[in-house]
Protein backbone atom coordinates (compact mmCIF):
# COMPACT_ATOMS: atom_id res chain seq x y z
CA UNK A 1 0.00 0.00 0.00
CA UNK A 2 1.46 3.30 -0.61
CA UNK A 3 -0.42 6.82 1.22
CA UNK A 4 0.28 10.28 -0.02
CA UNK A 5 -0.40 13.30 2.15
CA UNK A 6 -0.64 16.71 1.11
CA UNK A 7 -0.56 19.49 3.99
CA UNK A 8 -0.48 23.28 3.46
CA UNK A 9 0.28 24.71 7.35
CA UNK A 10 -1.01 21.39 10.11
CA UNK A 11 0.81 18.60 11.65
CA UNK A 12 1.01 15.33 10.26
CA UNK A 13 0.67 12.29 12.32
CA UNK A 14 0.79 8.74 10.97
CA UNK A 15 0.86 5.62 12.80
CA UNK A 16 1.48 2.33 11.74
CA UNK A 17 0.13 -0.82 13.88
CA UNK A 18 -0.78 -4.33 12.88
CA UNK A 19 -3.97 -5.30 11.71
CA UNK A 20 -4.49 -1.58 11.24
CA UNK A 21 -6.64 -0.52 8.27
CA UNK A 22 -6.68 2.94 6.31
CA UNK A 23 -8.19 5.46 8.89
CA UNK A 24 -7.90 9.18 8.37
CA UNK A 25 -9.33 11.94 10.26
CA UNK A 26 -8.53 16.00 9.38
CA UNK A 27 -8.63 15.51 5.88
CA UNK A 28 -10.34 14.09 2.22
CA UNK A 29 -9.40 11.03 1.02
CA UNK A 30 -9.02 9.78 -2.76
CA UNK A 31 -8.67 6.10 -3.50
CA UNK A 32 -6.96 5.63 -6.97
CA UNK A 33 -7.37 2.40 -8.93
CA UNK A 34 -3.88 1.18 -8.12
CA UNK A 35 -4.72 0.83 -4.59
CA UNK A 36 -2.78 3.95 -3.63
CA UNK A 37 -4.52 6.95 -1.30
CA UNK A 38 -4.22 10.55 -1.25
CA UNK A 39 -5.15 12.51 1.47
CA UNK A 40 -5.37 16.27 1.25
CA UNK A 41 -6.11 19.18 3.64
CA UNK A 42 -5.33 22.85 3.78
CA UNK A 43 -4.12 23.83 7.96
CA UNK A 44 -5.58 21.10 9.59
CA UNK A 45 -3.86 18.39 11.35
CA UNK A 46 -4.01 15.19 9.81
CA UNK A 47 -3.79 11.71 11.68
CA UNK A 48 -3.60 8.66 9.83
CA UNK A 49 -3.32 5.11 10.81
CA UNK A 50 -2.31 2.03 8.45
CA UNK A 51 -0.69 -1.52 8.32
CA UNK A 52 3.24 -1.65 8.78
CA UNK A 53 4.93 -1.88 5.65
CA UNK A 54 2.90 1.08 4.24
CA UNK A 55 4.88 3.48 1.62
CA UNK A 56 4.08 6.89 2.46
CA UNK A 57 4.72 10.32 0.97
CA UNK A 58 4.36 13.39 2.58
CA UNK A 59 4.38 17.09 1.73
CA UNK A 60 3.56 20.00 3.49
CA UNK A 61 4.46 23.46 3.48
CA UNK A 62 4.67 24.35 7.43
CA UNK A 63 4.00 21.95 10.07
CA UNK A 64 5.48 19.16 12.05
CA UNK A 65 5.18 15.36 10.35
CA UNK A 66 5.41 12.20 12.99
CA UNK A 67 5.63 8.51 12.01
CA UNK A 68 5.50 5.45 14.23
CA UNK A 69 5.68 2.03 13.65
CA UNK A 70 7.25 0.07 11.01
CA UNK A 71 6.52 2.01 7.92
CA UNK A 72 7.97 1.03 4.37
CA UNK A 73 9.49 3.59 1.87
CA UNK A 74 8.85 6.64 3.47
CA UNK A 75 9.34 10.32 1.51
CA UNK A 76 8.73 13.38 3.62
CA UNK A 77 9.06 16.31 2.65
CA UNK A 78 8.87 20.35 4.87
CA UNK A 79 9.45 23.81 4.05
CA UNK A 80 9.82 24.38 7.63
CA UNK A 81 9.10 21.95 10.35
CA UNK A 82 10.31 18.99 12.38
CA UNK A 83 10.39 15.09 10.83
CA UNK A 84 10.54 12.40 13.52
CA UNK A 85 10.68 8.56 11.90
CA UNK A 86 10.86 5.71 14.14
CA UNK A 87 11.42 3.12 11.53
CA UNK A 88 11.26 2.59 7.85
CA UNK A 89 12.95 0.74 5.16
CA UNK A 90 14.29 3.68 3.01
CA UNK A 91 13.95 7.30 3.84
CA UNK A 92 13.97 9.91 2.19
CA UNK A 93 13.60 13.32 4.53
CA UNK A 94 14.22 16.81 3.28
CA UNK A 95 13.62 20.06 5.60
CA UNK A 96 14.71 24.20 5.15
CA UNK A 97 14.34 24.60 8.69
CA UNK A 98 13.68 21.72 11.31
CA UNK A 99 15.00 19.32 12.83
CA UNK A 100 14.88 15.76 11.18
CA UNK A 101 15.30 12.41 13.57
CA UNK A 102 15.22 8.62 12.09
CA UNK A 103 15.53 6.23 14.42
CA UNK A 104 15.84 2.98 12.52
CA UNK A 105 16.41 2.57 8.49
CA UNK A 106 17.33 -0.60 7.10
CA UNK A 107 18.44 0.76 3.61
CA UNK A 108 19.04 4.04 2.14
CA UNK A 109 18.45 6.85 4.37
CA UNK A 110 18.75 10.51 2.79
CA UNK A 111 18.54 13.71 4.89
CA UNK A 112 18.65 16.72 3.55
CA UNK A 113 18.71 20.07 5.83
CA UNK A 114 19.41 23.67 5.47
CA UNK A 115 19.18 24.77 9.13
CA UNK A 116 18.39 22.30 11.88
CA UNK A 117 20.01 18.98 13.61
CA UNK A 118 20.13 15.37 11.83
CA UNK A 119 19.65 13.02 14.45
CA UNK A 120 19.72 9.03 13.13
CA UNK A 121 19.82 6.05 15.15
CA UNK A 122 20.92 2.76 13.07
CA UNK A 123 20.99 2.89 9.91
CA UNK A 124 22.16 1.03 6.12
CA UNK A 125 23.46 3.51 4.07
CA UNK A 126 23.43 7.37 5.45
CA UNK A 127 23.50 10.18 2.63
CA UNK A 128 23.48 13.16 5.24
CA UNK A 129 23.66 17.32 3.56
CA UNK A 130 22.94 19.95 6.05
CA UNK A 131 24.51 23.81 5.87
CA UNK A 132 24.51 24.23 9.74
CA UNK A 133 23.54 22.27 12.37
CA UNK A 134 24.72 19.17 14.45
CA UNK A 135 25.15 15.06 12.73
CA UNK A 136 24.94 12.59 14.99
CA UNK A 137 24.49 9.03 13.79
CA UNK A 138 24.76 6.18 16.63
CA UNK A 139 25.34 3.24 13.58
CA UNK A 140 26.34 3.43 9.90
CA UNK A 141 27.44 0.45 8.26
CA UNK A 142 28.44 3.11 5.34
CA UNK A 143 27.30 6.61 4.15
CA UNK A 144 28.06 9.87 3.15
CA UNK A 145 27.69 13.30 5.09
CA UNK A 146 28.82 16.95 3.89
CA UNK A 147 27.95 19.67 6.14
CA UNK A 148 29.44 23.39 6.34
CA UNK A 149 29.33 24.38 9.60
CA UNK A 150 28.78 22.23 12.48
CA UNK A 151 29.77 19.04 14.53
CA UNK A 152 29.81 15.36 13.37
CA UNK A 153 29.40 12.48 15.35
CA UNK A 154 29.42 9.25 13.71
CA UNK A 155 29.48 5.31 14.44
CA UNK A 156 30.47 3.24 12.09
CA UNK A 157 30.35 -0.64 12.09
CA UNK A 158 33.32 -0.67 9.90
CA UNK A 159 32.18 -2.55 7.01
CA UNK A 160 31.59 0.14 4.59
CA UNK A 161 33.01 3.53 3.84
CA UNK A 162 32.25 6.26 5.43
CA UNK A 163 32.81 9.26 3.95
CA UNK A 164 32.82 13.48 5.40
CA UNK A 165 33.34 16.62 4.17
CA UNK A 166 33.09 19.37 6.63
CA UNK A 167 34.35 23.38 6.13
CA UNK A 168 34.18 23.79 10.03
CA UNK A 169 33.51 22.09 13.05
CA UNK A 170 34.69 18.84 14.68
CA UNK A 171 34.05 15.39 13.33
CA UNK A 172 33.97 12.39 15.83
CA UNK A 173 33.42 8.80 14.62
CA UNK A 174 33.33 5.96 17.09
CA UNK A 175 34.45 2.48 16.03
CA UNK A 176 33.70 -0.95 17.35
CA UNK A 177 36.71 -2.40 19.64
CA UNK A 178 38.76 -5.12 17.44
CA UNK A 179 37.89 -3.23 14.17
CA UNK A 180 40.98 -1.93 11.86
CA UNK A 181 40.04 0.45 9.36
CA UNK A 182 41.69 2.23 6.28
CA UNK A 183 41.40 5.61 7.16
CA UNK A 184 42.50 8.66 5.51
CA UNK A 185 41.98 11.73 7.18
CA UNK A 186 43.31 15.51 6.09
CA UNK A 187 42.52 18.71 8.53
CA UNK A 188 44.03 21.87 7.06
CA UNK A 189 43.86 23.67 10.18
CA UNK A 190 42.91 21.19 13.17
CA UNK A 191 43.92 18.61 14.67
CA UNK A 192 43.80 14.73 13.81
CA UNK A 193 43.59 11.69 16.25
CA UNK A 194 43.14 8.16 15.58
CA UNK A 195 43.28 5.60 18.04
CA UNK A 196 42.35 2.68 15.85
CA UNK A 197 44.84 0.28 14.13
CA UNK A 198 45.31 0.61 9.79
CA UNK A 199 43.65 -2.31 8.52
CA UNK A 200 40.82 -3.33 6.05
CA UNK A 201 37.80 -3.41 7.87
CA UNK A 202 36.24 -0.79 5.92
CA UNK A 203 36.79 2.46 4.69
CA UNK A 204 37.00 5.99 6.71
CA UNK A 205 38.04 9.27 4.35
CA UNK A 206 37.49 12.38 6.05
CA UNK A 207 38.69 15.91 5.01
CA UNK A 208 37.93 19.35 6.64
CA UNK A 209 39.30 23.16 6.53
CA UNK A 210 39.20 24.06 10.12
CA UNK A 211 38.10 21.56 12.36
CA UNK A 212 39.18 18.67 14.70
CA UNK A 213 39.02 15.26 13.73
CA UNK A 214 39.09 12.23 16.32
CA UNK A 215 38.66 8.87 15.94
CA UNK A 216 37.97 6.25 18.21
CA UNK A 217 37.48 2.61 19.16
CA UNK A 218 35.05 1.66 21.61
């Protein structure tokens, strides 16, 4: 099943729980012959409750968006406003101005944020871009962040590559104890520690212009 919400200035709320059912309240719904809804209101919040494993898209202009549950593929999109996933497959989460927090993505997760902190809990694949604000990511098993101003705090599993790019601010990354990475880091005015052993578990390439980077197994 896939959902698509459409939300000028309210909050949207969806909750995923088995044996759960398509259940909207705040705004129209339109059932398309693929089996796809869209559900469309103006500045009203919208709460919406369907079965895990639901795709869901959602854009809105102004206004908070809040997912529980085990959703599927899940797009969201905000001018301005927070994103809070607890768990999907893929995500996709783009914000000017809000925070954005993910706390479990098996796959792909993409966060995009002009202004506001990127907060991720474990995840496949991280594809991080903010301007300023704080990263922190408790698990990668790979990914790729690039952020202008602000700190990074990263933990790898040290089975991918990881990859930063930061102008300023300090990047930390955390590796498991008994992991040996490849790491290549280059600070042109900072300072660099690494208390992990060369090795091949994984790949860690960091570069910034003025900022600390530290690196460290526990």
């Amino acid at each position: 099943m896939k959902v698509r919400v459409e939300s000028k200035t309210g909050s949207v709320n969806v909750v995923a729980e088995e044996g759960a059912t398509l259940l909207v309240s705040g705004a129209n719904v339109e059932m398309k012959e693929d089996g796809s809804s869209i559900v469309r209101s103006g500045s009203h919040s919208i709460d919406v409750r369907c079965a895990p494993g639901t795709d869901i898209v959602v854009g809105t202009m102004s206004g908070s968006v809040r997912a529980t549950g085990a959703l599927g593929r899940t797009h969201v999109a905000s001018k301005s406003g927070s994103i809070e996933i607890d768990t999907a497959t893929t995500v996709d989460a783009r914000t000017h101005s809000g925070s954005v927090r993910v706390g479990e993505c098996a796959g792909d997760c993409r966060v995009v944020v002009t202004s506001g902190k990127i907060r991720l809990g474990r995840v496949g694949n991280a594809s991080l871009n903010n301007v300023s604000g704080s990263i922190t990511v408790d698990v990668a098993h790979s990914g790729e962040v690039k952020t202008v101003s602000g700190t990074v705090r990263v933990g790898t599993s040290a089975t991918g590559v990881l990859k930063i790019r930061s102008i300023s601010g300090t990047v930390e990354i955390a590796v498991p104890v008994g992991r040996t990475p490849a790491a290549r880091l280059k600070s042109i005015s900072g300072s660099i520690s690494n208390d992990c052993d060369q090795g091949t578990d994984g790949e860690i390439d960091v570069k910034t212009v003025s900022g600390t980077i530290r690196i460290e197994c526990r």
